[in-house]
N, C-alpha and C. Protein backbone atom coordinates (compact mmCIF):
# COMPACT_ATOMS: atom_id res chain seq x y z
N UNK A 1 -110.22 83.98 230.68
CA UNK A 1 -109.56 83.20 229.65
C UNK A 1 -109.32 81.80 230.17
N UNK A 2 -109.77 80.80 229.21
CA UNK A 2 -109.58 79.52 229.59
C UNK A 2 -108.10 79.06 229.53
N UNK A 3 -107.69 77.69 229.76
CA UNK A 3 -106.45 77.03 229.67
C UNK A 3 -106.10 76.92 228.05
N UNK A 4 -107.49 76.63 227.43
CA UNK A 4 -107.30 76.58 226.07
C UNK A 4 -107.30 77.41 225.33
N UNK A 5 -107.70 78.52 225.88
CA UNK A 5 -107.41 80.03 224.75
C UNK A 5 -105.76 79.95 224.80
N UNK A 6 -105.75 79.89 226.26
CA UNK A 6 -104.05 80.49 226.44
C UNK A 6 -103.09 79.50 225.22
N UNK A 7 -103.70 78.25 225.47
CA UNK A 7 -103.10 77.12 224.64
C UNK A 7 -102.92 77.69 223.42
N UNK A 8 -104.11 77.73 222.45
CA UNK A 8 -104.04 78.56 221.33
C UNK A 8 -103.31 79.53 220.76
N UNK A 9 -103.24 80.36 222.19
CA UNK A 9 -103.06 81.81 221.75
C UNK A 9 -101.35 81.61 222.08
N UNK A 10 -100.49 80.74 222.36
CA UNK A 10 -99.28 80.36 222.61
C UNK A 10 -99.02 80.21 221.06
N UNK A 11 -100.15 78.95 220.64
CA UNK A 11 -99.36 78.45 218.86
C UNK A 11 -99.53 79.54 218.52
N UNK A 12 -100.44 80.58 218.44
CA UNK A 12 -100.73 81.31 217.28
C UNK A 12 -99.81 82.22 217.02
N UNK A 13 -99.00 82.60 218.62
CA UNK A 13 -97.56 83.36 218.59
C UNK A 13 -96.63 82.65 218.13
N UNK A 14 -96.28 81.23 218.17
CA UNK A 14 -95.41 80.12 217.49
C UNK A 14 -95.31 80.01 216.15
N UNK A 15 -97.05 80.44 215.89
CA UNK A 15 -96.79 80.17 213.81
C UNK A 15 -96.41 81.53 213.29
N UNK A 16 -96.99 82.98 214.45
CA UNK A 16 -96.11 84.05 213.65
C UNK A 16 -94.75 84.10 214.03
N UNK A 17 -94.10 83.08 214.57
CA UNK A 17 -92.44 83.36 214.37
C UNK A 17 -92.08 83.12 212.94
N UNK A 18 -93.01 82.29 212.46
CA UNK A 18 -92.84 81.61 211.13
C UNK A 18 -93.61 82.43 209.58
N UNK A 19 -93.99 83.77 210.44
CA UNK A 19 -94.44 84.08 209.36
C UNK A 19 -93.68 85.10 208.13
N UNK A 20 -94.10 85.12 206.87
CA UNK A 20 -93.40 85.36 205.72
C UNK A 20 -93.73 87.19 205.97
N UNK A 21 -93.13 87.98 206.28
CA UNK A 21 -93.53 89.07 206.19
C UNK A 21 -92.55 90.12 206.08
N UNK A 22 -91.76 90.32 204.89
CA UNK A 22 -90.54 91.16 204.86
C UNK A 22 -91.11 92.62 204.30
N UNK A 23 -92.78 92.70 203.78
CA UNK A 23 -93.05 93.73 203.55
C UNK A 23 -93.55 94.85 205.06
N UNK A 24 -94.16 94.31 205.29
CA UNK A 24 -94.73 94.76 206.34
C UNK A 24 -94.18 94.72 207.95
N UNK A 25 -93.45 93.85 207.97
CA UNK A 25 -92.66 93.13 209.02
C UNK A 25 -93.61 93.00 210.37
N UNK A 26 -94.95 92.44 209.84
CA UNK A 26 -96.10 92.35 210.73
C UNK A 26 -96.32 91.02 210.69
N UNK A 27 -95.97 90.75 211.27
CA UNK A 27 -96.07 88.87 211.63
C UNK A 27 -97.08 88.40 212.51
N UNK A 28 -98.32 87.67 211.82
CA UNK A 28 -99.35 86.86 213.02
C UNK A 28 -99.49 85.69 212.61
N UNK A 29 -99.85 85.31 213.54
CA UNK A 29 -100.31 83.85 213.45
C UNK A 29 -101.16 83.12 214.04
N UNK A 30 -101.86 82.30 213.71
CA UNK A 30 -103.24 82.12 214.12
C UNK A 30 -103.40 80.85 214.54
N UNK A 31 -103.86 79.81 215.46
CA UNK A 31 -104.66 79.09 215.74
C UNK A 31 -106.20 78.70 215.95
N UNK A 32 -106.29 77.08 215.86
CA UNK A 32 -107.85 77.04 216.07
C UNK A 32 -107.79 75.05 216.74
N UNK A 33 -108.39 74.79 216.86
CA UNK A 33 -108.77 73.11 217.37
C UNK A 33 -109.72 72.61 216.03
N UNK A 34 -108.91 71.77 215.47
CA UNK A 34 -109.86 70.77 214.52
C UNK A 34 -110.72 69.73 214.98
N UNK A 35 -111.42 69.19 213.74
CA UNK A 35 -111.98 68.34 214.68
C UNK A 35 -111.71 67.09 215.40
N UNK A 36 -110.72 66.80 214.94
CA UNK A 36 -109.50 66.05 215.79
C UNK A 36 -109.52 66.37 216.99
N UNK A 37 -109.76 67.60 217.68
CA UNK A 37 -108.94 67.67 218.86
C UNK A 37 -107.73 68.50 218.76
N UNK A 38 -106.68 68.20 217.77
CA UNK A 38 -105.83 69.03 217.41
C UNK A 38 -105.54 70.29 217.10
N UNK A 39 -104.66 70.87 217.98
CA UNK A 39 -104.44 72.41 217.51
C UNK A 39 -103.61 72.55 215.91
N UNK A 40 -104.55 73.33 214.92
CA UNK A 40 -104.26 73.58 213.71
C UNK A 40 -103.61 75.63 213.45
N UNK A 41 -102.54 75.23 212.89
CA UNK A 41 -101.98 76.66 212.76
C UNK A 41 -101.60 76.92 211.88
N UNK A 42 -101.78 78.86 211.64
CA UNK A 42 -101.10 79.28 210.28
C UNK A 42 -100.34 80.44 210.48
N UNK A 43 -100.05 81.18 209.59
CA UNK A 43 -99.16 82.29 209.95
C UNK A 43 -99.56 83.55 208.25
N UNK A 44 -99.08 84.61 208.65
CA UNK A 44 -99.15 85.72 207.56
C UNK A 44 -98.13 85.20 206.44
N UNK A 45 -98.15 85.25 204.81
CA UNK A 45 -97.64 84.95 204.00
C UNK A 45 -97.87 86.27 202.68
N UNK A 46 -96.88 87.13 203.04
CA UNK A 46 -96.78 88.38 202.19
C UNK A 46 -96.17 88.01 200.53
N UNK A 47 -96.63 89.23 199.87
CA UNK A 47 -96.36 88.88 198.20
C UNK A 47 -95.98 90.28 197.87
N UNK A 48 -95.13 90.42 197.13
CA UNK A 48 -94.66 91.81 195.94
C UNK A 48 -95.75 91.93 195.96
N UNK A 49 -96.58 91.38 195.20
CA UNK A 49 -98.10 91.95 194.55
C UNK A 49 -98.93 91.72 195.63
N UNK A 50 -99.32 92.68 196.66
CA UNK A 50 -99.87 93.26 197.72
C UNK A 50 -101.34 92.14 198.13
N UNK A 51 -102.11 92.24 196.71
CA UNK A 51 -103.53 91.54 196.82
C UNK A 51 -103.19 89.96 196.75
N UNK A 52 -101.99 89.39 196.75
CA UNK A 52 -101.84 87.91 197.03
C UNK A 52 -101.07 87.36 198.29
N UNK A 53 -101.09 88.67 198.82
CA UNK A 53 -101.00 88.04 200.76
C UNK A 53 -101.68 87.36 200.98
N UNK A 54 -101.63 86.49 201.98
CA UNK A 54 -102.33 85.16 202.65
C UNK A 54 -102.46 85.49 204.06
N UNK A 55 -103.61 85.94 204.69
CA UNK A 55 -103.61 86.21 205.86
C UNK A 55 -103.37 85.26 206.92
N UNK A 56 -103.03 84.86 208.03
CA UNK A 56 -103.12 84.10 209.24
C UNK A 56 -104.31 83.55 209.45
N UNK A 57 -105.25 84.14 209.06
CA UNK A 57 -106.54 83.37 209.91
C UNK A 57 -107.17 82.76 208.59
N UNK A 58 -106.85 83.27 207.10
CA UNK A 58 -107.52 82.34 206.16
C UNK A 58 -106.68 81.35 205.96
N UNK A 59 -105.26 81.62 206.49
CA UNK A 59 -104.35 80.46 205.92
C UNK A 59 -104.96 79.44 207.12
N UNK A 60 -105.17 79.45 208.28
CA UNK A 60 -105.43 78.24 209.74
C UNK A 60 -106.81 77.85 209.06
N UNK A 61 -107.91 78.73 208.76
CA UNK A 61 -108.92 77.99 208.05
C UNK A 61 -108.82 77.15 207.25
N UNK A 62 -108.11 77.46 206.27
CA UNK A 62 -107.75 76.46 204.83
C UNK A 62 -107.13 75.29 205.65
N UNK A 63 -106.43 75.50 206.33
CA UNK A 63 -105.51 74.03 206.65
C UNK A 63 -106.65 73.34 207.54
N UNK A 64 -107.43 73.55 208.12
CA UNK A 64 -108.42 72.92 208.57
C UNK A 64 -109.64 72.38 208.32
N UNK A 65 -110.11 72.98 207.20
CA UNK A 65 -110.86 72.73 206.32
C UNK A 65 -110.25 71.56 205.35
N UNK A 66 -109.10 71.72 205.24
CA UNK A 66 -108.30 70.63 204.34
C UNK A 66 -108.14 69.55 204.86
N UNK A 67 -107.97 69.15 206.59
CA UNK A 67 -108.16 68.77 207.20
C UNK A 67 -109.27 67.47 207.61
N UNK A 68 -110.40 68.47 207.27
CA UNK A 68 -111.90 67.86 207.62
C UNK A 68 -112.95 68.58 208.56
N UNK A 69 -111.86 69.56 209.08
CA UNK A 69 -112.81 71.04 210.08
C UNK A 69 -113.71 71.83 209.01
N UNK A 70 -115.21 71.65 209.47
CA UNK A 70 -115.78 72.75 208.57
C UNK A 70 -116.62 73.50 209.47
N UNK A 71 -116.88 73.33 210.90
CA UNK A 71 -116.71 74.07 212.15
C UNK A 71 -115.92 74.23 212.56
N UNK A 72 -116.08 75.67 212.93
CA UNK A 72 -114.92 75.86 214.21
C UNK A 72 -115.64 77.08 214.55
N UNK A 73 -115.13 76.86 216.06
CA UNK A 73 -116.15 78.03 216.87
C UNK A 73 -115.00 78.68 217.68
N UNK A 74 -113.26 78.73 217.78
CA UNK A 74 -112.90 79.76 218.11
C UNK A 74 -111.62 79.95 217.47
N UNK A 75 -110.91 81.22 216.85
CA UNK A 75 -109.85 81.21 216.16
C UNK A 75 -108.94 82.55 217.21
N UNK A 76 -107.93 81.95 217.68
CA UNK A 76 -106.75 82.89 218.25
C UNK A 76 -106.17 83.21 217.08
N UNK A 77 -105.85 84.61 217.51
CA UNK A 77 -105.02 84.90 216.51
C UNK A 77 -103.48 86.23 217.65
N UNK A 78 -102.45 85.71 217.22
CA UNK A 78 -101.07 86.76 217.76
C UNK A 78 -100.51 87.22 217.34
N UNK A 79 -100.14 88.80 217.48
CA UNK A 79 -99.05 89.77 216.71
C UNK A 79 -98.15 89.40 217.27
N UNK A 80 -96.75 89.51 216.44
CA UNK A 80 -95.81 89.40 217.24
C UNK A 80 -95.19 91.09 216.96
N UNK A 81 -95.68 92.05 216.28
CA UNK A 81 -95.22 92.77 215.80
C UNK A 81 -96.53 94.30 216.06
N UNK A 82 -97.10 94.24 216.74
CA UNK A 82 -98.47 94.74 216.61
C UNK A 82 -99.68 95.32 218.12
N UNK A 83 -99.29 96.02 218.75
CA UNK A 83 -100.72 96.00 219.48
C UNK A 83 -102.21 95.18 219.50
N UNK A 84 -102.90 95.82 218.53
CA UNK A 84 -104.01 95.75 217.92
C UNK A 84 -103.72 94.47 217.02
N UNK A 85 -104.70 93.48 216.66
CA UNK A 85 -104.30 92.00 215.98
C UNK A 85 -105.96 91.94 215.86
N UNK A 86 -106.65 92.10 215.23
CA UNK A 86 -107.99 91.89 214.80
C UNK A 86 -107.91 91.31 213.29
N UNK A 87 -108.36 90.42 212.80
CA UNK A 87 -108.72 90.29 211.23
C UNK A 87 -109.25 91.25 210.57
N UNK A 88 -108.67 91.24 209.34
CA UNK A 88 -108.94 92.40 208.55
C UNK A 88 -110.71 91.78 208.00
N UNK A 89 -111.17 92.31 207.18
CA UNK A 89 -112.57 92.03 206.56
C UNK A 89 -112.67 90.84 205.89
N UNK A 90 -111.84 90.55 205.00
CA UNK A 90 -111.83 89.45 204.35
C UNK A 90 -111.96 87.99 204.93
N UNK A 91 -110.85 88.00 206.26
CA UNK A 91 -110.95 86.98 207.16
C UNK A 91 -111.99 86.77 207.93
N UNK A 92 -112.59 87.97 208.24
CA UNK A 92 -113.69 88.23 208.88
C UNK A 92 -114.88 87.38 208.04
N UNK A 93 -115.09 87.55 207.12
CA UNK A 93 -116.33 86.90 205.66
C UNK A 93 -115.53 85.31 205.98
N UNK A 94 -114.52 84.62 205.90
CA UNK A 94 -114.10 83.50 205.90
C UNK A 94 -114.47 82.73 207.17
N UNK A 95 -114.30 83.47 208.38
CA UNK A 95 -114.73 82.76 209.45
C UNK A 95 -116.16 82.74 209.48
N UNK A 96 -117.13 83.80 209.18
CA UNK A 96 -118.36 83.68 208.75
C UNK A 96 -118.82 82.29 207.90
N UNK A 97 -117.89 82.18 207.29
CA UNK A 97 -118.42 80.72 206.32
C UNK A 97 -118.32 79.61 207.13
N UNK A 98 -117.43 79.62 207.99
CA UNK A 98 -117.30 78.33 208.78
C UNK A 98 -117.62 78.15 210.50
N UNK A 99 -118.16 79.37 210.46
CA UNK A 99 -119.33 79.50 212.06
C UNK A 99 -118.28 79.51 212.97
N UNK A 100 -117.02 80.19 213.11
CA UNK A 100 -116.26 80.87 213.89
C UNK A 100 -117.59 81.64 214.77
N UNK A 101 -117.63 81.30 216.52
CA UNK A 101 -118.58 81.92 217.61
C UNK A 101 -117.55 83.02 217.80
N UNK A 102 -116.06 83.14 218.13
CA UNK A 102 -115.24 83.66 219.01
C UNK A 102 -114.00 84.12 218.42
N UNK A 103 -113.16 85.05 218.71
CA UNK A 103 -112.29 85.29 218.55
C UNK A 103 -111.15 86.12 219.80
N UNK A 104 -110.29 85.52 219.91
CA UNK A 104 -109.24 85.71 221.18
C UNK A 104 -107.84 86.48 219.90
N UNK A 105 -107.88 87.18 220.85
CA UNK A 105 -106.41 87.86 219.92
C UNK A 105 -105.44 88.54 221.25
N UNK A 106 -103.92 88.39 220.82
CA UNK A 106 -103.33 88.92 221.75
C UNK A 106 -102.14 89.89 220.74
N UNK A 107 -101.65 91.48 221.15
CA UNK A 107 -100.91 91.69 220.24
C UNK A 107 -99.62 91.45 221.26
N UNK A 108 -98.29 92.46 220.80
CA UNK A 108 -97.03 92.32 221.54
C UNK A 108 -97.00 92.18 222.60
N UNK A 109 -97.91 93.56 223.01
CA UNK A 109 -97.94 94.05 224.36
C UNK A 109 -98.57 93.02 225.41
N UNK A 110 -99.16 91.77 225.28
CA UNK A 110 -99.86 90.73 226.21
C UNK A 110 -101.15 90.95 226.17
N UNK A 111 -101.43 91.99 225.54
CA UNK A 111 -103.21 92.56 226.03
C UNK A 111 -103.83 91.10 225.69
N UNK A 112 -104.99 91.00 225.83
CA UNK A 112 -105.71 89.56 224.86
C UNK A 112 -107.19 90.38 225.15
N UNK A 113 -107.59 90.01 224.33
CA UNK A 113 -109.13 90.64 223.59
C UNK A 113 -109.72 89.65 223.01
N UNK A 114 -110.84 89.70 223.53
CA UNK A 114 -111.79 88.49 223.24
C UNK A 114 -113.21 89.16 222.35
N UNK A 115 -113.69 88.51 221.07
CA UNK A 115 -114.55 89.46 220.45
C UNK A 115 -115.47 88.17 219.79
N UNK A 116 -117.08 88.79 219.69
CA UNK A 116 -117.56 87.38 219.32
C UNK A 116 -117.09 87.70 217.71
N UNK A 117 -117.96 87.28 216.62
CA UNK A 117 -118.24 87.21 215.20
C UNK A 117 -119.02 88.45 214.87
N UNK A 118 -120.24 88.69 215.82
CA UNK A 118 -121.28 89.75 214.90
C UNK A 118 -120.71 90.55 215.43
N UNK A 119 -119.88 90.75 216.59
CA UNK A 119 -119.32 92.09 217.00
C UNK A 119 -118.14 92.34 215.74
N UNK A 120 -117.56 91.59 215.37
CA UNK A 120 -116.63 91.97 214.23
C UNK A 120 -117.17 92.25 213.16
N UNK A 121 -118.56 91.31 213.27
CA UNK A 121 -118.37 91.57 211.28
C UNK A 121 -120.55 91.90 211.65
N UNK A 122 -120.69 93.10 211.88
CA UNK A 122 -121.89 93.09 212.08
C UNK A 122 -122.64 93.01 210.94
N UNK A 123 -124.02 92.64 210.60
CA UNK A 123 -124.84 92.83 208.79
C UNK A 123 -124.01 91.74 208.17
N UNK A 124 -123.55 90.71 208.64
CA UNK A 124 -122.65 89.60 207.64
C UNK A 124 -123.57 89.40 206.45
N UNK A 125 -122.85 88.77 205.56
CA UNK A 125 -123.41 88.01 204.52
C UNK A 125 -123.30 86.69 204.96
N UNK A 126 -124.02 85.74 204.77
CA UNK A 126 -123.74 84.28 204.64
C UNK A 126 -124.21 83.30 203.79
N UNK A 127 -124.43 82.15 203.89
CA UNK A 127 -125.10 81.26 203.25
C UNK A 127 -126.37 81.49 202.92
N UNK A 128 -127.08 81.85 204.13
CA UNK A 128 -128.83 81.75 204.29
C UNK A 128 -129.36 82.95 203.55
N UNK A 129 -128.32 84.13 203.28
CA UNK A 129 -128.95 84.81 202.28
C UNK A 129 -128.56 84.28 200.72
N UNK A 130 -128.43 83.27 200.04
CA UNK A 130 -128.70 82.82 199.08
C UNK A 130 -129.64 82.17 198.81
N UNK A 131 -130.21 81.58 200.03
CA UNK A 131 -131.38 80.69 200.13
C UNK A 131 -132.54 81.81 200.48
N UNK A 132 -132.36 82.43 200.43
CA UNK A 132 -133.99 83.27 200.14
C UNK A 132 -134.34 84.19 198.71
């Protein structure tokens, strides 16, 4: 693990202090480096109505993308509440859109797990199958 995962993987525990999660009481939060240079962060944002949660890693995309990031090649993500801290599928298809290489995750326990993209999301869909 580099200086800068650890970096990352510090905010990404910083934005799940901040995260909205009274259903689940599963709090993560995610980092990434824009293209600034700047570390960009998000956190879990839960809803009554289950299917309008906002995950951690689509919410750090969006803000980076909003940004002017439409690469990014590594996204930390931290439980503060959790062992296991992997993106669910959905996030998984989102970092696919924006060429996420890497993913560093750490849950409560300190573990940190490092996983590329096709290991998460193997058979992706992407862009290039519209173009054929």
């Amino acid at each position: 693990m580099t200086d800068q995962d650890a970096t990352l993987l510090d905010a990404a525990a910083e934005a799940a202090r901040s995260a909205y999660a009274p259903y689940s009481n599963y709090r993560v939060g995610a980092a990434l480096v824009g293209a600034d240079g700047n570390v960009v962060t998000g956190s879990n944002v839960e809803n009554a109505a289950y299917g309008s949660t906002m995950c951690a890693e689509a919410n750090v995309i969006g803000s980076a993308v909003s940004a002017g990031t439409t690469t990014i090649d590594t996204v930390a993500v931290a439980c503060l509440d959790g062992d296991t801290c992997t993106p669910c599928g959905n996030c998984r298809q989102v970092m696919r859109e924006f060429g996420v290489q890497r993913v560093i995750a750490r849950g409560r326990d300190g573990r940190v797990a490092e996983f590329t993209l096709d290991e998460l999301l193997p058979e992706w869909f992407g862009p290039e199958a519209l173009n054929e």
